[in-house]
C-alpha atoms as a PDB file:
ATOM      1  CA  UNK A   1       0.000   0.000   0.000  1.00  0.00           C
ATOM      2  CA  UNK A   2       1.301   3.164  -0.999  1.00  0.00           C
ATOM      3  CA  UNK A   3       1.187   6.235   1.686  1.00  0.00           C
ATOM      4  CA  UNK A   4       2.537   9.827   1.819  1.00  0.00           C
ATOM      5  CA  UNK A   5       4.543  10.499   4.992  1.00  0.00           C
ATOM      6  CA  UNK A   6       3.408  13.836   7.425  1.00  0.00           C
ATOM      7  CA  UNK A   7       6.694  13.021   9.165  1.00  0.00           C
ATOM      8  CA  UNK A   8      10.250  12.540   9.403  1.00  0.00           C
ATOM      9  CA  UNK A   9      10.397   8.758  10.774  1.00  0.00           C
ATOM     10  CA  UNK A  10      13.567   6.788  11.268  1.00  0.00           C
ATOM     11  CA  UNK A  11      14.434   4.493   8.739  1.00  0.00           C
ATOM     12  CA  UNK A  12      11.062   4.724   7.152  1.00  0.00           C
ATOM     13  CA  UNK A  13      11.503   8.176   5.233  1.00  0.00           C
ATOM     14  CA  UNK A  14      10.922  12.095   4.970  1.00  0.00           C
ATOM     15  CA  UNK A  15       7.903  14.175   4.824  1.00  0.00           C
ATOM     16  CA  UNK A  16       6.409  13.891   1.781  1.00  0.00           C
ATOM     17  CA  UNK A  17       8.246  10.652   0.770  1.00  0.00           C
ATOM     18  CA  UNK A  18       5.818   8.348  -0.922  1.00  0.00           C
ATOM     19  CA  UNK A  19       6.447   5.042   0.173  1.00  0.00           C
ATOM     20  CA  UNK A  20       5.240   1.341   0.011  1.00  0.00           C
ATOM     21  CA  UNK A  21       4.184  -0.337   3.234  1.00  0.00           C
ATOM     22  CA  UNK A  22       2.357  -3.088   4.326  1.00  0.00           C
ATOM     23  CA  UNK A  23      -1.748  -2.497   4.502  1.00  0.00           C
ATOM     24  CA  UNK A  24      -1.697  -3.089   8.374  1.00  0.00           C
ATOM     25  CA  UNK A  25       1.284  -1.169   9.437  1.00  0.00           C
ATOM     26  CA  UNK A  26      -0.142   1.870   6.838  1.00  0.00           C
ATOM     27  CA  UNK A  27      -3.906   1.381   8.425  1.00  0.00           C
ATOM     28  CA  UNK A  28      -3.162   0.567  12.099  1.00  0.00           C
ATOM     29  CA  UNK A  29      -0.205   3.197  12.824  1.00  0.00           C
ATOM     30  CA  UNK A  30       1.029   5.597  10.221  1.00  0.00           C
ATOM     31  CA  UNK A  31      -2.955   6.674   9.146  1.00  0.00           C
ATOM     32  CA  UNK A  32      -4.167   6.179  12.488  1.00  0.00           C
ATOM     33  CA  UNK A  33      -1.154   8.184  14.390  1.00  0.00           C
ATOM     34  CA  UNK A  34      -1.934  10.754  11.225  1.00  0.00           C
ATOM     35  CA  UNK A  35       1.680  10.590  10.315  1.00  0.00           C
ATOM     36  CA  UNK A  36       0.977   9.300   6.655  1.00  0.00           C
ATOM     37  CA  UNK A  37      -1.936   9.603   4.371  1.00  0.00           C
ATOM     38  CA  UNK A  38      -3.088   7.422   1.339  1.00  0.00           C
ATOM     39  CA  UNK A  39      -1.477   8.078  -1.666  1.00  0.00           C
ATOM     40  CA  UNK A  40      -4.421   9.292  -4.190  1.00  0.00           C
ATOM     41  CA  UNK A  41      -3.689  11.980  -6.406  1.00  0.00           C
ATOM     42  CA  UNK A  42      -5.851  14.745  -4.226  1.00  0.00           C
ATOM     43  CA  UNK A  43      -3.469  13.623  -1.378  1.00  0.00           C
ATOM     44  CA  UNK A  44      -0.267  14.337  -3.158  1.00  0.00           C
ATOM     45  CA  UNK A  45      -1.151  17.253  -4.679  1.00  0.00           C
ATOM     46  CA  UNK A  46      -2.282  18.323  -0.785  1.00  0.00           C
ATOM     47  CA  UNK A  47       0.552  17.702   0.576  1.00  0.00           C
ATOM     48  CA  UNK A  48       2.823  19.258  -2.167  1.00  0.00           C
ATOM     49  CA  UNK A  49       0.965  22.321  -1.096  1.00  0.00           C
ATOM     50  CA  UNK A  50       1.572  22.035   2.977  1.00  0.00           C
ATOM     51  CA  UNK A  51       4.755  20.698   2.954  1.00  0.00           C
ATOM     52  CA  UNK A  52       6.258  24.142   3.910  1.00  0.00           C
ATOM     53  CA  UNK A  53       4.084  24.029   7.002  1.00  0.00           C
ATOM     54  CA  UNK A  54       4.763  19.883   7.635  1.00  0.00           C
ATOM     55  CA  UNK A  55       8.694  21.137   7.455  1.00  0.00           C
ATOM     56  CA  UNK A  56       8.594  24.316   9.703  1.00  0.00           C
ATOM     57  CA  UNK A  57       6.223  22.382  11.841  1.00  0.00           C
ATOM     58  CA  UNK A  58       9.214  19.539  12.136  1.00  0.00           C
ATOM     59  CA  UNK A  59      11.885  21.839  12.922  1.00  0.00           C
ATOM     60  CA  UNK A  60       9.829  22.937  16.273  1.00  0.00           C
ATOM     61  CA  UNK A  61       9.808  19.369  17.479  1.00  0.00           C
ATOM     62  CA  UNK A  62      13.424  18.958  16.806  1.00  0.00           C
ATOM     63  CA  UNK A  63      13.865  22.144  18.610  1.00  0.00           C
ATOM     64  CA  UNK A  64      11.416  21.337  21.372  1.00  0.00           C
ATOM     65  CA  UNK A  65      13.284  17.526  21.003  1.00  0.00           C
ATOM     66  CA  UNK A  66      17.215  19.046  21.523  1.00  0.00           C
ATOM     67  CA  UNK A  67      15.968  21.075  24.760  1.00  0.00           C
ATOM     68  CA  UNK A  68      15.010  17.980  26.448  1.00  0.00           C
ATOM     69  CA  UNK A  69      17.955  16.230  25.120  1.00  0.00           C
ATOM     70  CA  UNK A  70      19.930  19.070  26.880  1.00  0.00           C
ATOM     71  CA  UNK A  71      18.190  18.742  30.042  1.00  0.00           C
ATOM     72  CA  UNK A  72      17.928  15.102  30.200  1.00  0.00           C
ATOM     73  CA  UNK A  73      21.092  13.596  28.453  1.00  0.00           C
ATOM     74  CA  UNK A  74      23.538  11.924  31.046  1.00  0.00           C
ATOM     75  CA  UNK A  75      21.730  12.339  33.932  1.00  0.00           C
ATOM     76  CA  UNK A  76      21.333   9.759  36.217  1.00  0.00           C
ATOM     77  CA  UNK A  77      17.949   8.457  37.535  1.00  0.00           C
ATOM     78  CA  UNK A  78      17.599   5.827  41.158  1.00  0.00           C
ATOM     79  CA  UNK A  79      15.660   3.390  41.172  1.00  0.00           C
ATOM     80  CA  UNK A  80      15.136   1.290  44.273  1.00  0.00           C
ATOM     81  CA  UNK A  81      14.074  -2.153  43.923  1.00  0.00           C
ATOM     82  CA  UNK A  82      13.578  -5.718  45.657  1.00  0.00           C
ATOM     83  CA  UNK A  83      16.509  -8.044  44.946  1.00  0.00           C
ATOM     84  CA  UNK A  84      17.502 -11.861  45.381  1.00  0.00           C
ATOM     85  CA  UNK A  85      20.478 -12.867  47.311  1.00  0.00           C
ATOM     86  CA  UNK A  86      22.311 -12.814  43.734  1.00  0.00           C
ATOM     87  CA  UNK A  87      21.551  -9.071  43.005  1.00  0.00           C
ATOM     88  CA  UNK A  88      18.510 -10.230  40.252  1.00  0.00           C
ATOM     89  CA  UNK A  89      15.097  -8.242  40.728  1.00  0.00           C
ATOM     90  CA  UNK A  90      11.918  -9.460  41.252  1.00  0.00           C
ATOM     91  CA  UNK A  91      10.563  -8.201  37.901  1.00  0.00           C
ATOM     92  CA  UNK A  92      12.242  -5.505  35.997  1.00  0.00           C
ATOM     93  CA  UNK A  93      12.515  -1.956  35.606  1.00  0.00           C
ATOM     94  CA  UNK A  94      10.367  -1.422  32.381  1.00  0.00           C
ATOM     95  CA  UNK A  95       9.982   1.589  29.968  1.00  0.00           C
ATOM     96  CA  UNK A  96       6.819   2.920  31.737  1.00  0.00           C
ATOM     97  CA  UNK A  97       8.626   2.840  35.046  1.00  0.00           C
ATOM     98  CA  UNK A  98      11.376   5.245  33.961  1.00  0.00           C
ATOM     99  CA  UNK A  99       9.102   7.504  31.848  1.00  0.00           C
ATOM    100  CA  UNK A 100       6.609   7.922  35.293  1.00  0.00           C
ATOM    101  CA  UNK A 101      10.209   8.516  37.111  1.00  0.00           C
ATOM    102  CA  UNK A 102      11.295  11.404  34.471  1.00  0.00           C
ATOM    103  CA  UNK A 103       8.205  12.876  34.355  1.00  0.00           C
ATOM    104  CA  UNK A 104       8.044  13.347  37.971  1.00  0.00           C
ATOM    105  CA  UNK A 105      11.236  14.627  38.340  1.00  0.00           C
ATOM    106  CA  UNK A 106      11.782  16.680  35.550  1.00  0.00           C
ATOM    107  CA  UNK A 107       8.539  17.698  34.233  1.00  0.00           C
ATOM    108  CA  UNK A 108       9.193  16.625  30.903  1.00  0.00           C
ATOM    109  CA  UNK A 109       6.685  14.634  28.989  1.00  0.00           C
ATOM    110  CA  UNK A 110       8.403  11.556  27.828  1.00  0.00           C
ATOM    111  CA  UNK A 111       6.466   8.308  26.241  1.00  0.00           C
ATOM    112  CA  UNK A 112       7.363   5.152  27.235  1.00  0.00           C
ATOM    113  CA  UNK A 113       7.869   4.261  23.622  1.00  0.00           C
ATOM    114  CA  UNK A 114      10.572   6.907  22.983  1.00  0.00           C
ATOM    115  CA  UNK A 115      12.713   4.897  26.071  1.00  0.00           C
ATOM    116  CA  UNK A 116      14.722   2.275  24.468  1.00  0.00           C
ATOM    117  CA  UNK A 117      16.450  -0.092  26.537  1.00  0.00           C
ATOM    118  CA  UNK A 118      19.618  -1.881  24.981  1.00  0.00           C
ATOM    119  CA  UNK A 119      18.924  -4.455  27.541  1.00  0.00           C
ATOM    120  CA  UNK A 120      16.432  -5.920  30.024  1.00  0.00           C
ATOM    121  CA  UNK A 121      16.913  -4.123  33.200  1.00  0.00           C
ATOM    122  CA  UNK A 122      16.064  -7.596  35.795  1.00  0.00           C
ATOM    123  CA  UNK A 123      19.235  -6.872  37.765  1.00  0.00           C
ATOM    124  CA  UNK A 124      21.049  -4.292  40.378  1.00  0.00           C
ATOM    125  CA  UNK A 125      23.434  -2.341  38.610  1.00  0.00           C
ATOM    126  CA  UNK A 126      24.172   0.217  35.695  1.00  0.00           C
ATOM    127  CA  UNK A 127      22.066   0.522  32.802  1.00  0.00           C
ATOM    128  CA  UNK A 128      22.399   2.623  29.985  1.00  0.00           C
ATOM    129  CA  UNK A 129      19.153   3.912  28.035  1.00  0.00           C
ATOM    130  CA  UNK A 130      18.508   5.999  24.636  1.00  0.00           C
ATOM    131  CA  UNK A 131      15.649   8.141  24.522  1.00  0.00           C
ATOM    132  CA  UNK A 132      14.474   8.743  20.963  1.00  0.00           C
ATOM    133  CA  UNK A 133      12.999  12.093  21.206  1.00  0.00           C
ATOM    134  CA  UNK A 134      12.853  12.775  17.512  1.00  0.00           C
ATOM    135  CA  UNK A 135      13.798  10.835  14.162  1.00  0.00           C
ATOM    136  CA  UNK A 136      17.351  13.002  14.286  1.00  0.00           C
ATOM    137  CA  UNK A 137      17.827  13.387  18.077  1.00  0.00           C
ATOM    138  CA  UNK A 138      17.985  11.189  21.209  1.00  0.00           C
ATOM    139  CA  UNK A 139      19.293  11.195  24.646  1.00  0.00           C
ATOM    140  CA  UNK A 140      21.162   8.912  26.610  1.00  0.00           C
ATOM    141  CA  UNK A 141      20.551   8.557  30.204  1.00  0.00           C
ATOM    142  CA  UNK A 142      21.859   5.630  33.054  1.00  0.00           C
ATOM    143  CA  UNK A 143      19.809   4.135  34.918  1.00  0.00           C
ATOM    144  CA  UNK A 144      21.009   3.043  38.246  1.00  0.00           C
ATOM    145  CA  UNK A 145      19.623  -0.035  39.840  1.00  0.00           C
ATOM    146  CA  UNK A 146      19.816  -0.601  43.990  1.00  0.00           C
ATOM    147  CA  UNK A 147      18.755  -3.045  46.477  1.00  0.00           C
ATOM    148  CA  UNK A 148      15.420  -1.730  48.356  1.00  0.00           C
ATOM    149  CA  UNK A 149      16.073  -1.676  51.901  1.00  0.00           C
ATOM    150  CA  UNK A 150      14.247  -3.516  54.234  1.00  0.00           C
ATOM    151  CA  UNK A 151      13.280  -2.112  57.544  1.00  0.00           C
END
């Protein structure tokens, strides 16, 4: 199926790039998170005519993207955690846990699909995390894993 992209996406393509996709990745996320549209001839002609806007409109999430880069990137976040005798966690720390923990801390609305982890976090420890924050900038953050103490 053939869509017009609204948005700069990693390794899918530019706006205005008319690509080929499969029908349910096309129907089910880039039509439905309106960041592609079919490609008829009234939509390509429509969005020859906004791409100026689509662009400018880009370049204020990249900017709005790089400031939380800057306030975010390297920091270090706690997070406090049961633990067998062999320093493995009961559970994990999970994408959703460290997107509550930045957003309560910093005020910054990050999605817990932006957070990529390069590795299960099920252990006490460092952990390094990227933070895709736009298609051309991310953040990298540790994550520092410590035994919950019990009183």
């Amino acid at each position: 199926m053939k869509v017009i992209l609204l948005e700069n996406l990693v390794k899918i393509g530019s706006i205005g790039d008319i690509i080929d996709v499969k029908r349910g990745f096309a129907r089910n996320y880039l039509i439905a998170s309106k960041k592609a549209l079919y490609a008829s001839k009234e939509n390509i002609k429509e969005v020859d005519k906004i791409k100026k806007d689509l662009n400018k409109k880009d370049l204020e999430k990249k900017k709005i993207a790089k400031d939380i880069s800057e306030k975010i990137n390297k920091k270090e976040y706690l997070f406090k955690k049961h633990s067998t005798e062999n320093n493995e966690l009961y559970g994990s720390v999970k994408p959703t846990e460290i997107s509550k923990t930045i957003s309560e801390l910093e005020k910054l609305d990050i999605k817990p699909s932006m957070i990529q982890l390069l590795k299960e976090i099920k252990s006490l420890g460092d952990f390094k995390v990227k933070i895709n924050l736009h298609s051309e900038v991310q953040a990298e953050i540790n994550i520092k894993v410590e035994p919950l103490e019990n009183i």
